[in-house]
Protein backbone atom coordinates (compact mmCIF):
# COMPACT_ATOMS: atom_id res chain seq x y z
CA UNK A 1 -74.10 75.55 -87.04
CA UNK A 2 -76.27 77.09 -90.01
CA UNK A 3 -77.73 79.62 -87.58
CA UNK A 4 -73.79 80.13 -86.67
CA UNK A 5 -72.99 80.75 -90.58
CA UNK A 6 -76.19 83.30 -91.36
CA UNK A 7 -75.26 85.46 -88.23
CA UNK A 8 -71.58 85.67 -89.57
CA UNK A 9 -73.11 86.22 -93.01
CA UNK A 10 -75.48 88.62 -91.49
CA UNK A 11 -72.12 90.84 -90.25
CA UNK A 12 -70.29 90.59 -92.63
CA UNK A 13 -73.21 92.45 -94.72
CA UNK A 14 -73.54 94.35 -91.92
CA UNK A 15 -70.11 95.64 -91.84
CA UNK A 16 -69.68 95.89 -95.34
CA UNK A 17 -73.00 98.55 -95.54
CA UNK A 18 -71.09 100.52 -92.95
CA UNK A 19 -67.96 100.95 -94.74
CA UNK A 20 -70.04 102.36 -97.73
CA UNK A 21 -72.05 104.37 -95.79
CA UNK A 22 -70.06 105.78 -93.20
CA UNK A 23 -71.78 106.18 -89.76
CA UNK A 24 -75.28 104.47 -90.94
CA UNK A 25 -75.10 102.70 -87.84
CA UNK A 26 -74.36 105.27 -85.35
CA UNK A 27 -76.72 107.29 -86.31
CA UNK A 28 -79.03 105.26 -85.32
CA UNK A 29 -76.94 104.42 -82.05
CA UNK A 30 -77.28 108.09 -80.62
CA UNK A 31 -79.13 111.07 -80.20
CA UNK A 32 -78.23 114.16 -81.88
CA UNK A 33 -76.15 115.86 -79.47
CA UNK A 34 -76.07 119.74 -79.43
CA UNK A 35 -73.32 121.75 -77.44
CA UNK A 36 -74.99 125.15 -77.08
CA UNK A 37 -73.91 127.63 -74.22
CA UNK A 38 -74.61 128.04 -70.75
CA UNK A 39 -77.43 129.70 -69.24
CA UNK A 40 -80.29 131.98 -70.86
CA UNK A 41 -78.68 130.11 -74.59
CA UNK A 42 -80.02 126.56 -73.02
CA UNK A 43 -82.51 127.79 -72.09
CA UNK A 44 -83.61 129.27 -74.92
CA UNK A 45 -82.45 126.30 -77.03
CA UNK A 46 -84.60 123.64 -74.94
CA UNK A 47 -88.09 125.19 -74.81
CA UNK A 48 -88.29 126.96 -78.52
CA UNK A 49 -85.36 125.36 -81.13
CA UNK A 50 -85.67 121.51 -79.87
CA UNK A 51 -89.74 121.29 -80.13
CA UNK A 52 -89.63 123.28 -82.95
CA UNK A 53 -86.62 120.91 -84.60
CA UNK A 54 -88.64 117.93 -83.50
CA UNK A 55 -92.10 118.72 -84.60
CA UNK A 56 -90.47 119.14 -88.51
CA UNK A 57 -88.10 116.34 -87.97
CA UNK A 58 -90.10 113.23 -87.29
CA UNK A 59 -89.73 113.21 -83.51
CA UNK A 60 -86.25 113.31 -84.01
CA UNK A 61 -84.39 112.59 -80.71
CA UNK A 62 -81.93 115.41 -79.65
CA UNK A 63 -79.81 116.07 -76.48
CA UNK A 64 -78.27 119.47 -75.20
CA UNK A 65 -74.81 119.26 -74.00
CA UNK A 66 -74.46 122.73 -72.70
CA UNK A 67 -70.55 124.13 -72.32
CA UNK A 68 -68.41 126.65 -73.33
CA UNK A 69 -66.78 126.75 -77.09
CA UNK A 70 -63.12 125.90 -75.52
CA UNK A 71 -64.63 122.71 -73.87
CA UNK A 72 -66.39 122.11 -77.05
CA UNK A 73 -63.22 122.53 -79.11
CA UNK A 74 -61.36 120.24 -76.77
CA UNK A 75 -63.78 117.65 -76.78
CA UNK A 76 -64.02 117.18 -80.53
CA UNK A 77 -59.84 117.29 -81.21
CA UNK A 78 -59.66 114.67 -78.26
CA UNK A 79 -62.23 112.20 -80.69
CA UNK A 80 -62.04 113.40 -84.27
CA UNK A 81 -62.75 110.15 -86.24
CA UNK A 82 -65.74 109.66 -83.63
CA UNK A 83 -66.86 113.00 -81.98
CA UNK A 84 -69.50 113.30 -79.17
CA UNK A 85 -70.92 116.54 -80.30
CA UNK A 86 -72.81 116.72 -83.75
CA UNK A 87 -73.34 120.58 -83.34
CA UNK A 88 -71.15 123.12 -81.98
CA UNK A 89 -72.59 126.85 -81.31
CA UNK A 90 -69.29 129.58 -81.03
CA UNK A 91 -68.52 133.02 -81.17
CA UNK A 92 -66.50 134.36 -83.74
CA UNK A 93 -63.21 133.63 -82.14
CA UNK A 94 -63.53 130.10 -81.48
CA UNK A 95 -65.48 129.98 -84.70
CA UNK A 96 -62.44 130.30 -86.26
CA UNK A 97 -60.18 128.01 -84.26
CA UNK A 98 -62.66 125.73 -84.73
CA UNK A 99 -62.62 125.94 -88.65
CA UNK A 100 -58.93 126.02 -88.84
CA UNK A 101 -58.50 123.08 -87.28
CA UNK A 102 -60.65 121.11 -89.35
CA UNK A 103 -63.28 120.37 -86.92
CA UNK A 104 -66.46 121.23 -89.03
CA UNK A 105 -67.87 120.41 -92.08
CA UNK A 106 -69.23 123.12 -94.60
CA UNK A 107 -73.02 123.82 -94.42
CA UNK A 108 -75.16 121.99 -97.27
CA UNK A 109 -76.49 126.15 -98.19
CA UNK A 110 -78.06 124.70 -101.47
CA UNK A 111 -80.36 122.78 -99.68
CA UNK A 112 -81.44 125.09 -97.06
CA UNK A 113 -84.80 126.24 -96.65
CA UNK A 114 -83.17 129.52 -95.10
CA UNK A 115 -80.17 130.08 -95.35
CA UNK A 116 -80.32 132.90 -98.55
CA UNK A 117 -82.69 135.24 -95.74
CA UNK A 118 -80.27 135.47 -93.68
CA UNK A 119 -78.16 139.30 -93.44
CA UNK A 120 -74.85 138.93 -95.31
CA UNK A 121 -73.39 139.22 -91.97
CA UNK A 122 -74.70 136.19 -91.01
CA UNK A 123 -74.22 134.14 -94.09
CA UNK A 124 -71.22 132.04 -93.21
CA UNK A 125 -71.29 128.16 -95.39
CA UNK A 126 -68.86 126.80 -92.41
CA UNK A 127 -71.13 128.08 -90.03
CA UNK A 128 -74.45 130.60 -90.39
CA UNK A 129 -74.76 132.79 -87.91
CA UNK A 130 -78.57 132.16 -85.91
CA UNK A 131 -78.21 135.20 -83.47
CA UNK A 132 -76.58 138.52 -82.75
CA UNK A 133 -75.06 139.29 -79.53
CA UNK A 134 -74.74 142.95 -78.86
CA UNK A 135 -72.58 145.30 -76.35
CA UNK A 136 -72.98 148.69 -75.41
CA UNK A 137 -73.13 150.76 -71.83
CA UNK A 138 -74.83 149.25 -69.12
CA UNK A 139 -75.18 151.42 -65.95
CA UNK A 140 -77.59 151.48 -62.83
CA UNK A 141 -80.14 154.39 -63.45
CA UNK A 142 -81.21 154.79 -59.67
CA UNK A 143 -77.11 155.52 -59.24
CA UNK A 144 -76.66 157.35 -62.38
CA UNK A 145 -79.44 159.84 -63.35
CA UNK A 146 -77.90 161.23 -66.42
CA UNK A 147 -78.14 158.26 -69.19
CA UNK A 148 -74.53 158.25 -70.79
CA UNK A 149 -74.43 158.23 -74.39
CA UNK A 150 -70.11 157.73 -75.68
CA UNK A 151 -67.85 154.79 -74.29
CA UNK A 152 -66.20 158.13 -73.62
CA UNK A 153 -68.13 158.58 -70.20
CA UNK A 154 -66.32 156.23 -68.85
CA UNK A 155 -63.40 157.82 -67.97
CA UNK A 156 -65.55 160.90 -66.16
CA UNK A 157 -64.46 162.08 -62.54
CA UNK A 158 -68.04 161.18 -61.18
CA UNK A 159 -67.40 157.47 -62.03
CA UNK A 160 -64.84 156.78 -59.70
CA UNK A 161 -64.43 153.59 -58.54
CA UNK A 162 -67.59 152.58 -60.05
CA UNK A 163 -66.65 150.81 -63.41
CA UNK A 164 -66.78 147.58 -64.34
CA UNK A 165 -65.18 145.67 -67.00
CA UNK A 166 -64.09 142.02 -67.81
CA UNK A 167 -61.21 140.34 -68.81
CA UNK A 168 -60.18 139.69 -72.69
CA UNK A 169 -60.85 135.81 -71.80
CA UNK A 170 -64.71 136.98 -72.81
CA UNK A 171 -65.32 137.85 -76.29
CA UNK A 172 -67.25 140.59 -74.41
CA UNK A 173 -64.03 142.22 -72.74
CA UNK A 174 -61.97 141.47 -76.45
CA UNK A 175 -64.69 143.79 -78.08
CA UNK A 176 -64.49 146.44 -75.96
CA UNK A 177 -60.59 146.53 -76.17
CA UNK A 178 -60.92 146.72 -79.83
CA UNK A 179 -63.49 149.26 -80.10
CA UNK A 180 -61.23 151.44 -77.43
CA UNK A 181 -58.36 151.16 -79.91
CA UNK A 182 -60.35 152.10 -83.08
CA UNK A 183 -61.65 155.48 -80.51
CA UNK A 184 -57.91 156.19 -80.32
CA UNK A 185 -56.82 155.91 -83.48
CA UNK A 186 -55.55 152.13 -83.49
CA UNK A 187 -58.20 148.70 -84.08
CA UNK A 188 -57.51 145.17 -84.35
CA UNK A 189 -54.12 144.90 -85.61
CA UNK A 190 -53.16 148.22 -83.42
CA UNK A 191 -53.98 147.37 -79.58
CA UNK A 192 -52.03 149.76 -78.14
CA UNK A 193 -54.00 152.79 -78.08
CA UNK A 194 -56.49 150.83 -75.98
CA UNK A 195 -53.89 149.77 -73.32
CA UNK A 196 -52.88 153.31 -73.07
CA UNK A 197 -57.19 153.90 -72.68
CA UNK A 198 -57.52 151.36 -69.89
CA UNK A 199 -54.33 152.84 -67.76
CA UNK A 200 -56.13 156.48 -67.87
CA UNK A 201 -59.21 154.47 -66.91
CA UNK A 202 -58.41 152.61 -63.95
CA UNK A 203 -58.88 155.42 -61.24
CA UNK A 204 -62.56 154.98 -62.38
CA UNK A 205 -62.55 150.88 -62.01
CA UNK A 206 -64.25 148.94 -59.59
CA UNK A 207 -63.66 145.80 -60.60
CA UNK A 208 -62.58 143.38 -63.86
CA UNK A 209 -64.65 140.40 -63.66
CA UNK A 210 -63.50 137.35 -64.96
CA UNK A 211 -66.18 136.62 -67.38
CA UNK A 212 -69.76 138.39 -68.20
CA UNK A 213 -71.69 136.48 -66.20
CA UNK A 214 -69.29 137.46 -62.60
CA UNK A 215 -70.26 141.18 -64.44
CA UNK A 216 -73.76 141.02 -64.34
CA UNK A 217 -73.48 139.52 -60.72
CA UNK A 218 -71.19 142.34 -59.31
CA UNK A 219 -74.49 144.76 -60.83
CA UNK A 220 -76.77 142.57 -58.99
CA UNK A 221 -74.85 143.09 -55.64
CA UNK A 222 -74.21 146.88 -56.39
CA UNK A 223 -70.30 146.51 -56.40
CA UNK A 224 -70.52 149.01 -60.23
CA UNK A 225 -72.54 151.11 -61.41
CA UNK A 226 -71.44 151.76 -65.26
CA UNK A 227 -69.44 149.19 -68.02
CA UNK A 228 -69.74 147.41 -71.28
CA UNK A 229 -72.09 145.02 -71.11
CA UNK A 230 -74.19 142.20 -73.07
CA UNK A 231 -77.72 143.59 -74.24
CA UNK A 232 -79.35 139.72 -73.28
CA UNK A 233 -77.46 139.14 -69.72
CA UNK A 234 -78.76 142.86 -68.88
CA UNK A 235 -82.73 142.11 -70.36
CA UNK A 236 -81.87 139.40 -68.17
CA UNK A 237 -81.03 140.73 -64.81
CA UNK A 238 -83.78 143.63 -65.51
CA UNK A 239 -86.39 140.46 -65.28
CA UNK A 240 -85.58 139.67 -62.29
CA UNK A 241 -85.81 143.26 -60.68
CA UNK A 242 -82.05 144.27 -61.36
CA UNK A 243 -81.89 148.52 -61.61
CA UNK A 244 -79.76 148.53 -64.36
CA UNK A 245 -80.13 149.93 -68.39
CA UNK A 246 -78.53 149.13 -71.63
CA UNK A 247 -77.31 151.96 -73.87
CA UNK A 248 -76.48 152.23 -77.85
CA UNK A 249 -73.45 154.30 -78.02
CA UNK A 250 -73.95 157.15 -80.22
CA UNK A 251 -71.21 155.49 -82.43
CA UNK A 252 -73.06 151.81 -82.70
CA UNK A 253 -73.22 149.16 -80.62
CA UNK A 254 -70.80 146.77 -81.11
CA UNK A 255 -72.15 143.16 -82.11
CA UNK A 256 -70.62 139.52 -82.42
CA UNK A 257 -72.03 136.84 -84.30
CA UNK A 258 -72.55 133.57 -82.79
CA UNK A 259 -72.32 130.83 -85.29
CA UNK A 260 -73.53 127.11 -85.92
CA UNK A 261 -71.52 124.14 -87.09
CA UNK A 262 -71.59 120.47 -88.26
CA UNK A 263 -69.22 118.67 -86.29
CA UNK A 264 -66.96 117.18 -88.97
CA UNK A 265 -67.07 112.91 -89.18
CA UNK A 266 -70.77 113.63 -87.05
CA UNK A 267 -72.72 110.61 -87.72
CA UNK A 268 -76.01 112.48 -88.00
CA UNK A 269 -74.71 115.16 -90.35
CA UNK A 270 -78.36 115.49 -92.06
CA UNK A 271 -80.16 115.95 -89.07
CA UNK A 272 -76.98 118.80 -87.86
CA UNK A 273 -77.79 120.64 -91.00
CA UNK A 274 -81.85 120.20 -90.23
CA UNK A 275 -81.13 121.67 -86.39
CA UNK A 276 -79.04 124.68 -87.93
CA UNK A 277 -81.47 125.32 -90.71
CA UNK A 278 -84.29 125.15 -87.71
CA UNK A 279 -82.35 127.21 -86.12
CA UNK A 280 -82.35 130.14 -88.61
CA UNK A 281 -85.89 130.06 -89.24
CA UNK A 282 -88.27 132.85 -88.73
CA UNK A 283 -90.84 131.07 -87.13
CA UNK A 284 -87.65 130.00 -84.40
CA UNK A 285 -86.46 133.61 -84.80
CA UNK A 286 -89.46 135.39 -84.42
CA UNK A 287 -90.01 133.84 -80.33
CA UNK A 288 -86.27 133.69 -79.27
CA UNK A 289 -86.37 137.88 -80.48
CA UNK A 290 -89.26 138.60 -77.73
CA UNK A 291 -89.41 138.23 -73.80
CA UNK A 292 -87.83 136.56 -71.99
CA UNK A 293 -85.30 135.47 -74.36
CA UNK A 294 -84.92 139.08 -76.41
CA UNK A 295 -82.35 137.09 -79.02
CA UNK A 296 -81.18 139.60 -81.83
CA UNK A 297 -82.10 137.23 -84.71
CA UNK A 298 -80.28 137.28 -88.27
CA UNK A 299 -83.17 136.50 -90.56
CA UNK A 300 -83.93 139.01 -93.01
CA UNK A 301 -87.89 138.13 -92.71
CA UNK A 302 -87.95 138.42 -88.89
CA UNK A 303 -89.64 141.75 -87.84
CA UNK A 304 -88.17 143.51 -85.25
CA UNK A 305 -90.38 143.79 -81.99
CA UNK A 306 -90.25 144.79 -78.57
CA UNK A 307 -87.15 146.24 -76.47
CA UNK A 308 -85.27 144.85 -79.52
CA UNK A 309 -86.92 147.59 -81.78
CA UNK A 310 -86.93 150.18 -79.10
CA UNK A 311 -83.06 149.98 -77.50
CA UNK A 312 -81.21 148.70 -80.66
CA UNK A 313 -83.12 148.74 -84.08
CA UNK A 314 -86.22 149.94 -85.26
CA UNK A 315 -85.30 147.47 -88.33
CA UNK A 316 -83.22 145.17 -90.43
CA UNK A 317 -81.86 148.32 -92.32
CA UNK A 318 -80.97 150.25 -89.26
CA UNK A 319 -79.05 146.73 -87.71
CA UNK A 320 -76.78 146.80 -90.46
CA UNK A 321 -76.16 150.86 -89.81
CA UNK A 322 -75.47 150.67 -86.39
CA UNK A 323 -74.03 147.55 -85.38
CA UNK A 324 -70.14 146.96 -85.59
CA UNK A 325 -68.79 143.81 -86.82
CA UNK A 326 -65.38 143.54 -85.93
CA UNK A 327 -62.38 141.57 -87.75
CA UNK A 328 -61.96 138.43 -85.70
CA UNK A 329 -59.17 136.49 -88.00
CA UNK A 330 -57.00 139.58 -87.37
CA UNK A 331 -58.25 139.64 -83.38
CA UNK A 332 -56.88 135.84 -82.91
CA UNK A 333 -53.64 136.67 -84.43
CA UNK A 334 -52.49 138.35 -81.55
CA UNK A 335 -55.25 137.79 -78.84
CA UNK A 336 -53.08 135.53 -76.49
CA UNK A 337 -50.84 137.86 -76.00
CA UNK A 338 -53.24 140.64 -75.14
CA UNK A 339 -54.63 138.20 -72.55
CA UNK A 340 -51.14 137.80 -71.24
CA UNK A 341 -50.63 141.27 -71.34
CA UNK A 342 -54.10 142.74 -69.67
CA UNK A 343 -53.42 140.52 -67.30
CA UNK A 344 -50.00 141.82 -65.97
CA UNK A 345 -50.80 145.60 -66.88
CA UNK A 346 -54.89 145.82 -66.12
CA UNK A 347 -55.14 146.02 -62.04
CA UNK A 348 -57.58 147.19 -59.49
């Protein structure tokens, strides 16, 4: 009976400690669980962020939940008060869905070791950017001997029926729409002038993949020869033997910025913001940046190396020249119904 009456006593503390400190015991309960992205990201997240994270975290235990942001989103509206992920990683469209909907919790910036060397680009407090992706031309150079050099070759007579593009579902495809509209006079809150772009265009399309990775495959079987594509997913294919080349256009490349969040009610919100300031450190920064990885990273004290230095910039000064940062609140005003529309209108 007295061993009955210390083990209630015992709870009752026990519960009491948790309702002052909200989520003391599940912290404890789980790992730190990180939804990055697919692919190369994992990758890249697994063999240089977690040691890295670990090694200046105690041995800290952490799990990768790879998956794309919608899955991500979905997953933390479905269990708000008690979500599954304690990190989310998202380009700037479902960056913003995501912090709209109240599903992240601002980043402690005061405390961070490194957040004030990141560009201004990439300072975000609901979620600092850790990487740049980049787009410009992509094109087989044993098909096409000339290297282009303006989105503008696109539409020439020699390219028929060897373009590829994907759909707006990608933040990829979105990009590209937006920069055809600003070449025509329009931009983000004036599609139209790309629509009329991508009608002129199709005699030269091969194909409109339904994501970037189904682009870089249709490369790989030699189904197109020129397009927009991703600076990494082309390093990538390269690697493995791929004949294909990434281009700056003569205008600037245009770049996204993938951001990271605390999952909002996370138990292990102090070990999030650890990861994420990990995350934006040079010493992290400095590998992801070189082979095999070739990461554009977004600290200020990161020199710029390798193919980085040599297809995109020569420096931190000459990112910020170049690269075009598009408005992504005004994008998801009205990106559904460019989907909706592309999808009726854009044919091969």
């Amino acid at each position: 009976m007295e061993f009955n009456r210390r083990e209630a006593l015992l709870t009752a503390l026990g519960t009491a400690a948790l309702s002052l400190f909200p989520g003391m015991g599940m912290a404890q309960a789980r790992k730190l669980v990180f939804a990055t992205f697919t692919g190369s990201w994992e990758e890249a997240h697994r063999d240089v962020l977690v040691p890295y994270f670990r090694k200046t975290n105690g041995n800290a235990e952490i799990a990768l939940d790879p998956m794309l942001s919608v899955d991500q989103i979905a997953k933390v509206t479905a269990a708000r008060s008690n979500p599954p992920i304690d990190v989310m990683l998202h380009d700037p469209g479902p960056a913003l869905v995501a912090i709209g909907q109240d599903l992240v919790e601002p980043f402690p910036t005061a405390q961070s070791k490194h957040y004030a060397d990141l560009l201004p680009e990439a300072q975000d407090p609901f979620g600092p950017a850790i990487f740049f992706q980049v787009v410009g031309i992509t094109y087989n150079p044993e098909k096409i001997k000339t290297p282009p050099k303006s989105w503008n070759d696109l539409w020439k007579p020699e390219y028929k029926g060897r373009v590829g593009i994907t759909n707006l579902n990608s933040t990829l495809g979105t990009g590209f729409m937006v920069e055809l509209a600003k070449m025509k006079g329009g931009g983000e809150a004036n599609i139209e002038p790309a629509f009329a772009a991508l009608k002129a265009l199709q005699p030269n399309l091969a194909a409109v993949a339904a994501n970037p990775g189904a682009l870089a495959t249709l490369f790989q079987q030699g189904q197109i020869d020129i397009g927009p594509g991703n600076f990494n997913a082309i390093q990538l294919l390269r690697a493995r033997g791929v004949p294909v080349e990434f281009v700056k256009p003569e205008t600037g490349a245009i770049a996204f910025k993938t951001s990271i969040h605390i999952v909002k009610n996370s138990p292990n919100a102090k070990l999030a913001a650890a990861l994420i300031d990990a995350a934006m450190s040079p010493e992290v920064q400095a590998v992801l940046m070189k082979s095999p990885y070739l990461i554009v990273p977004t600290n200020k004290k990161v020199k710029m190396e390798g193919e980085i230095s040599k297809v995109l910039a020569k420096d931190q000064a000459e990112l910020q020249k170049t690269f075009i940062f598009q408005d992504w609140k005004k994008i998801n005003e009205n990106r559904s119904a460019w989907i909706d529309r592309f999808n009726r209108e854009i044919k091969v």
